[in-house]
Protein backbone atom coordinates (compact mmCIF):
# COMPACT_ATOMS: atom_id res chain seq x y z
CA UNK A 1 -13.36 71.16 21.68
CA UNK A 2 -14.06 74.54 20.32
CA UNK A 3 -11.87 77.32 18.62
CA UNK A 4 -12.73 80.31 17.29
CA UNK A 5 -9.80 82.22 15.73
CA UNK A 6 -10.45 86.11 14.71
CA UNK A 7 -13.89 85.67 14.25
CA UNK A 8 -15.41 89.51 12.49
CA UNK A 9 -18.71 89.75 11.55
CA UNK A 10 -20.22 93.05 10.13
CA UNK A 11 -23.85 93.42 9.69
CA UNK A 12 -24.60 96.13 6.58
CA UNK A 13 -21.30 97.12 5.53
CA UNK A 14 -20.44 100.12 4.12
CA UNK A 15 -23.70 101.64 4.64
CA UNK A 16 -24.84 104.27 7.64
CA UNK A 17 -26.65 101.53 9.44
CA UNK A 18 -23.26 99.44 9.61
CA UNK A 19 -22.97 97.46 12.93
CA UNK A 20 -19.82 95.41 14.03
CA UNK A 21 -20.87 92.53 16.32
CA UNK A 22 -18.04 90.50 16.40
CA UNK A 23 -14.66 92.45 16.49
CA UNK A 24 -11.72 89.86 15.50
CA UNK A 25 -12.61 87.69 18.74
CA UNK A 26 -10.38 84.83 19.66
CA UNK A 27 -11.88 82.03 21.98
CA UNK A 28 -10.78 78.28 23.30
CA UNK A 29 -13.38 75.75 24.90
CA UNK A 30 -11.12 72.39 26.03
CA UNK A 31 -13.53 69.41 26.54
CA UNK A 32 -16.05 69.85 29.00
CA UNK A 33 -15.70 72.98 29.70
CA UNK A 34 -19.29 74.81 30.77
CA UNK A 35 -18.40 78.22 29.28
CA UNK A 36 -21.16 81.62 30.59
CA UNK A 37 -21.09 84.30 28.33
CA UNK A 38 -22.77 87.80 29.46
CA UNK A 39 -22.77 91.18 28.71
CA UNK A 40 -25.04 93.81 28.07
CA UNK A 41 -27.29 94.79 24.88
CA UNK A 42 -25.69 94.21 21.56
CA UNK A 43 -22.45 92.69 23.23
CA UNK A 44 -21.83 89.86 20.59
CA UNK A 45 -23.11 87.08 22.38
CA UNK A 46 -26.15 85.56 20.36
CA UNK A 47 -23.99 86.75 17.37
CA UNK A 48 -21.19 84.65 18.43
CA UNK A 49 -23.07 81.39 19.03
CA UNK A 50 -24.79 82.01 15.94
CA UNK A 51 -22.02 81.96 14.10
CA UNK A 52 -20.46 78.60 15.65
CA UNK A 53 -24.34 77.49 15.08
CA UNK A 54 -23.87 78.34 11.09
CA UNK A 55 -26.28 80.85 11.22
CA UNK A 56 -24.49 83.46 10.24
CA UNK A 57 -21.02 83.26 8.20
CA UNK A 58 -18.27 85.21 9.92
CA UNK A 59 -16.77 87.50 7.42
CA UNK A 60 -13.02 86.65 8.61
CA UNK A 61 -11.72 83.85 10.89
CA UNK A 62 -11.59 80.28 11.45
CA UNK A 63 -14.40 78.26 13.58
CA UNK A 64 -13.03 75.03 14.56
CA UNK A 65 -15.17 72.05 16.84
CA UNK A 66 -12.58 69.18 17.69
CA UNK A 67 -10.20 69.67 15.06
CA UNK A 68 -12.85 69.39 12.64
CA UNK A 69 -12.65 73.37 10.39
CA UNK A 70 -16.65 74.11 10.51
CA UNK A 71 -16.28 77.45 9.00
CA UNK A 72 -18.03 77.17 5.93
CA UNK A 73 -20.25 73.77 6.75
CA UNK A 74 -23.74 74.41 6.08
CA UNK A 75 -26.06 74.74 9.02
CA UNK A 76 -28.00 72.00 8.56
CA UNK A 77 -24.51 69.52 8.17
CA UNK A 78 -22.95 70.82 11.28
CA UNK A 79 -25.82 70.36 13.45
CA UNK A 80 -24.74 66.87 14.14
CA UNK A 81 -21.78 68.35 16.26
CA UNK A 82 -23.88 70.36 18.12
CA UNK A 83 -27.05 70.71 20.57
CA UNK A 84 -28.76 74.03 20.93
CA UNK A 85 -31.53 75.35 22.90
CA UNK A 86 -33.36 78.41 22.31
CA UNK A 87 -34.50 81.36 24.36
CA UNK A 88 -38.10 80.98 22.80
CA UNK A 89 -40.02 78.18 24.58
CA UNK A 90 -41.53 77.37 20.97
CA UNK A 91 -38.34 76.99 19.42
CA UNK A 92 -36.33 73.79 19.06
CA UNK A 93 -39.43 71.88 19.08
CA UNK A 94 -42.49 70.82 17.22
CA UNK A 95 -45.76 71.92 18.84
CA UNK A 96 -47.96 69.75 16.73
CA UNK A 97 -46.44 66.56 17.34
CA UNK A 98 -46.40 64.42 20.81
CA UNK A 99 -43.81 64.63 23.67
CA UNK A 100 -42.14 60.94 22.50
CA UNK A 101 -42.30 62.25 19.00
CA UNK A 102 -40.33 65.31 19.50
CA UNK A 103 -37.86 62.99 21.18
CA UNK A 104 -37.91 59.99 18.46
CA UNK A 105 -36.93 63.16 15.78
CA UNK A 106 -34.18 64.09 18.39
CA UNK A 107 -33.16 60.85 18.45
CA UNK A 108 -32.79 59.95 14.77
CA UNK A 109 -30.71 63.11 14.20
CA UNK A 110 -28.00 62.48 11.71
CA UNK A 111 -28.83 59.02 11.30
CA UNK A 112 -30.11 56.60 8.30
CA UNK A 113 -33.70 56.08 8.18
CA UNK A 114 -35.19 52.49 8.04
CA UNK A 115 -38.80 51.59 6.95
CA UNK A 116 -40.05 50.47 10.16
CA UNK A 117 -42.69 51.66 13.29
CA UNK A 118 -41.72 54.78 14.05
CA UNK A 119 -41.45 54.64 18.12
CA UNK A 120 -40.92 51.02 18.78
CA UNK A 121 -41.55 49.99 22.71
CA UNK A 122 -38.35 49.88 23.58
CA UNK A 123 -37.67 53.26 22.59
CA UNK A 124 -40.66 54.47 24.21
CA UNK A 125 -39.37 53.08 27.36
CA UNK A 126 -36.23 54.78 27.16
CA UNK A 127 -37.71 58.17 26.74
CA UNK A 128 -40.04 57.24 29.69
CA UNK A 129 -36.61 57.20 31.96
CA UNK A 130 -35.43 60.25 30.30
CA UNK A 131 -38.40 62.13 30.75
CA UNK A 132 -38.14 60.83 34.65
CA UNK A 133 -34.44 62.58 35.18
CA UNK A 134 -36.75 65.83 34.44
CA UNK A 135 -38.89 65.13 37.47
CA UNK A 136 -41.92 67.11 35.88
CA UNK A 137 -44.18 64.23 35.57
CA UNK A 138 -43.77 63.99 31.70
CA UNK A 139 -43.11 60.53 31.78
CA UNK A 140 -46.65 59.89 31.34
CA UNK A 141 -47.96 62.21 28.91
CA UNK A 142 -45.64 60.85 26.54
CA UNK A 143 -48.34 61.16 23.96
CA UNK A 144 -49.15 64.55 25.01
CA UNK A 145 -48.52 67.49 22.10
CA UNK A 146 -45.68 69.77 23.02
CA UNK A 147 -47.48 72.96 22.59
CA UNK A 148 -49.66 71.78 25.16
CA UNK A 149 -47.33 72.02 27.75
CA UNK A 150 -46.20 75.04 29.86
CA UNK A 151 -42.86 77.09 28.72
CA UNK A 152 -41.06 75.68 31.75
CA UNK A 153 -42.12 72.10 30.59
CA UNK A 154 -41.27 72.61 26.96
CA UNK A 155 -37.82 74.16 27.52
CA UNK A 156 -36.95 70.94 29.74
CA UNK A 157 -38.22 68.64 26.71
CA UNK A 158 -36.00 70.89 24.54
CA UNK A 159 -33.08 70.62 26.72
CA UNK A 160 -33.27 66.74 26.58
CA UNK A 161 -34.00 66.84 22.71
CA UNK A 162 -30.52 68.94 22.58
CA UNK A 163 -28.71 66.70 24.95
CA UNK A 164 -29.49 63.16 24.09
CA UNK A 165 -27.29 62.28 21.45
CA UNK A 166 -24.29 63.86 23.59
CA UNK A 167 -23.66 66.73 21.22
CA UNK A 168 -19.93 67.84 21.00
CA UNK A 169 -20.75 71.34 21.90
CA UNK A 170 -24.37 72.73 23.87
CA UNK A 171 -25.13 76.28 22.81
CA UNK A 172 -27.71 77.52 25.30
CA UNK A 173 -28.62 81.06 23.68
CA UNK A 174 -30.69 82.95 26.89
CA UNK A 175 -32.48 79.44 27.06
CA UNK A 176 -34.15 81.02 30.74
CA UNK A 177 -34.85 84.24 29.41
CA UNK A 178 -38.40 83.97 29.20
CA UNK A 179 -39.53 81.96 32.56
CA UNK A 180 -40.54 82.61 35.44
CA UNK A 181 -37.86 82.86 38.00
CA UNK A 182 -39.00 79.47 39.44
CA UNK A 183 -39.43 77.77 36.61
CA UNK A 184 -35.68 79.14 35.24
CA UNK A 185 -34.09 77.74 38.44
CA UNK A 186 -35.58 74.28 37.65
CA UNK A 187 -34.35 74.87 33.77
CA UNK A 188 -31.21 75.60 35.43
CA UNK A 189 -30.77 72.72 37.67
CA UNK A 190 -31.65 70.12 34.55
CA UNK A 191 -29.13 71.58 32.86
CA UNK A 192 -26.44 71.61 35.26
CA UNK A 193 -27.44 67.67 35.69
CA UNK A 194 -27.22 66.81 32.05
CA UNK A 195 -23.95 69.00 31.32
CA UNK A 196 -22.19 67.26 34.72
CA UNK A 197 -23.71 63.86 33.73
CA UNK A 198 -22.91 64.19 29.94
CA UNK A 199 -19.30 66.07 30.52
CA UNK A 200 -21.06 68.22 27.67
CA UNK A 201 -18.73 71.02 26.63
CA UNK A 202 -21.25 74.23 27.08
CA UNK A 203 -21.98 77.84 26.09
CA UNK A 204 -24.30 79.68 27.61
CA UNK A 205 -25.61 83.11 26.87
CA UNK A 206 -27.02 84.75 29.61
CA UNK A 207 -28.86 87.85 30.56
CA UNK A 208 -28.82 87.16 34.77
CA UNK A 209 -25.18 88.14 36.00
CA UNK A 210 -25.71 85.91 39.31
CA UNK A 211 -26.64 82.72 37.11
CA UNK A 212 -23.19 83.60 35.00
CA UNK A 213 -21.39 83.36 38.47
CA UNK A 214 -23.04 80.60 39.58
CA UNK A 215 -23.39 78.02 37.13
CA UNK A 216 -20.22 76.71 34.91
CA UNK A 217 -16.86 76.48 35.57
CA UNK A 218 -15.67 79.41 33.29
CA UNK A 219 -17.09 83.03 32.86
CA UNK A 220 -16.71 85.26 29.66
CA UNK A 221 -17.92 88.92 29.35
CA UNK A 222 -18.39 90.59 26.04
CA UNK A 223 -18.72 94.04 25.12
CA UNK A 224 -19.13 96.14 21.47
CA UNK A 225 -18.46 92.34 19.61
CA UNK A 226 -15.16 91.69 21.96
CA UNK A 227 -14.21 89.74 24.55
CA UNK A 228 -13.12 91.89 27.52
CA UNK A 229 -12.88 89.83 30.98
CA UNK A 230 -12.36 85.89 30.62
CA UNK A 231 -12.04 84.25 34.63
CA UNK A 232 -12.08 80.38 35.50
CA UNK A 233 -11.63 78.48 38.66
CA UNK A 234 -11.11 79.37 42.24
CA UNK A 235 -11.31 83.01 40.55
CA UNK A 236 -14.57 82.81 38.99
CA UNK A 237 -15.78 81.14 42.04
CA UNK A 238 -15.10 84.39 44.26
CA UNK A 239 -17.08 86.24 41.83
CA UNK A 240 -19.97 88.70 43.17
CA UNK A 241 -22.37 91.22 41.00
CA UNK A 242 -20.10 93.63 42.43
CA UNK A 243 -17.05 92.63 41.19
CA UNK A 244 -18.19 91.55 38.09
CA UNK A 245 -19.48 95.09 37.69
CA UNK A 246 -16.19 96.76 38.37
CA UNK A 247 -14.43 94.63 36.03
CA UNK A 248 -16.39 95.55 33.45
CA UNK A 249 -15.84 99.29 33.96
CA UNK A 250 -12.19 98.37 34.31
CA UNK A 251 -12.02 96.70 31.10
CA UNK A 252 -14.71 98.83 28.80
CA UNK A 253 -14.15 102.28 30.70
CA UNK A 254 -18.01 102.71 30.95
CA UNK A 255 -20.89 101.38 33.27
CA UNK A 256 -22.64 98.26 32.71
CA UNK A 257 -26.08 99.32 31.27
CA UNK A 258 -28.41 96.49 31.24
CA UNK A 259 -31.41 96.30 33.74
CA UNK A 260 -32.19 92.92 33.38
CA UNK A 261 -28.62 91.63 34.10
CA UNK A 262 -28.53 93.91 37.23
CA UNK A 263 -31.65 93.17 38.13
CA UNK A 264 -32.14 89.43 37.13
């Protein structure tokens, strides 16, 4: 479903402040896979799914979402493959505009527009339902403005908004990163229902080591723009903190130094 071949990326080449974030990496998502990707501070990983996301052009290698070459689409063309969520509660949404609004805009992503009422009852029913699965009680303040709501709230709305058309490929960038540790469990457990339901191919940046080991079916580490410990399976399952630590000094040769991975 995904394939990135050699991807390099250098940020202010040829000048003292050069930075290489994404080191000639090589990486293969098969349908449905729910890929975590963690590693400390200035790993690669928001570079990486910013590059599949178009946000940045790699500077060498091939990006490639089921079998269709995305390397040089335009951001705004290959966002119909994909669904993203933010780490920034007030990203991915509109804060001015109501709940079923946000969702009517999700909706109509990629597709024709008619003259007609914009939310017709139907439709408004259907996001009623939707907004049900969250189990927030958002399914009736469907006229409610999104910045209105709490961070846990509008992340969940988000998630939905990403997840409704049944993207080819989810890119959760840190999408947790700034809740409350209640309120990310509950993030977490929506997604997890919506990837399982949806059989959404996924990558997920994370800062929390334990919610890499727990959640997905396949765990990456990155470190100085490469890809240094990939584990799947019955193996990734056995996982700890622990050994997830050591492997990363096995692989790297230095300590893991990132408090709120450890710590998360």
């Amino acid at each position: 479903m995904l394939k990135l071949t050699n991807i390099t990326k250098i940020f202010n080449a040829s000048t003292v402040n050069e930075k290489v974030a994404l080191n000639n990496i090589s990486l293969t998502l098969n349908d449905g896979d729910f890929v975590t990707v963690i590693g400390g501070n200035g790993a690669g990983k928001s570079t990486m799914l910013n590059a599949v996301a178009g946000v940045w052009k790699p500077d060498a290698g091939r990006i490639v979402i089921n079998e269709t070459d995305i390397t040089d689409m335009p951001e705004y063309i290959r966002a119909k493959f994909l669904g993203r969520v933010f780490q920034d509660p007030m990203m991915g949404t509109a804060a001015d505009m109501q709940i079923e609004e946000n969702l009517a805009l999700a909706a109509r992503r990629g597709k024709p527009r008619t003259l007609r009422w914009a939310i017709s009852k139907k439709e408004r029913e259907t996001y009623r339902e939707m907004l049900a699965q969250l189990d927030l009680g958002l399914e009736d303040r469907l006229t409610t403005k999104v910045g209105l709501l709490s961070g846990g709230q509008r992340q969940a709305v988000a998630l939905l908004m990403a997840t409704m058309n049944n993207p080819q490929l989810l890119l959760l960038d840190e999408h947790t990163a700034a809740l409350d540790p209640k309120t990310a469990q509950k993030v977490l457990e929506i997604t997890d229902k919506f990837v399982l339901e949806g059989h959404l191919t996924t990558l997920m940046v994370t800062h929390n080591m334990r919610d890499a080991i727990t959640h997905g079916n396949r765990l990456i580490m990155m470190n100085a723009g490469k890809i240094i410990f990939d584990v799947s399976g019955e193996e990734k399952q056995k996982l700890t903190v622990e050994t997830l630590l050591e492997q990363f000094s096995k692989a790297s040769g230095t300590e893991f130094a990132n408090d709120r991975a450890l710590l998360g």
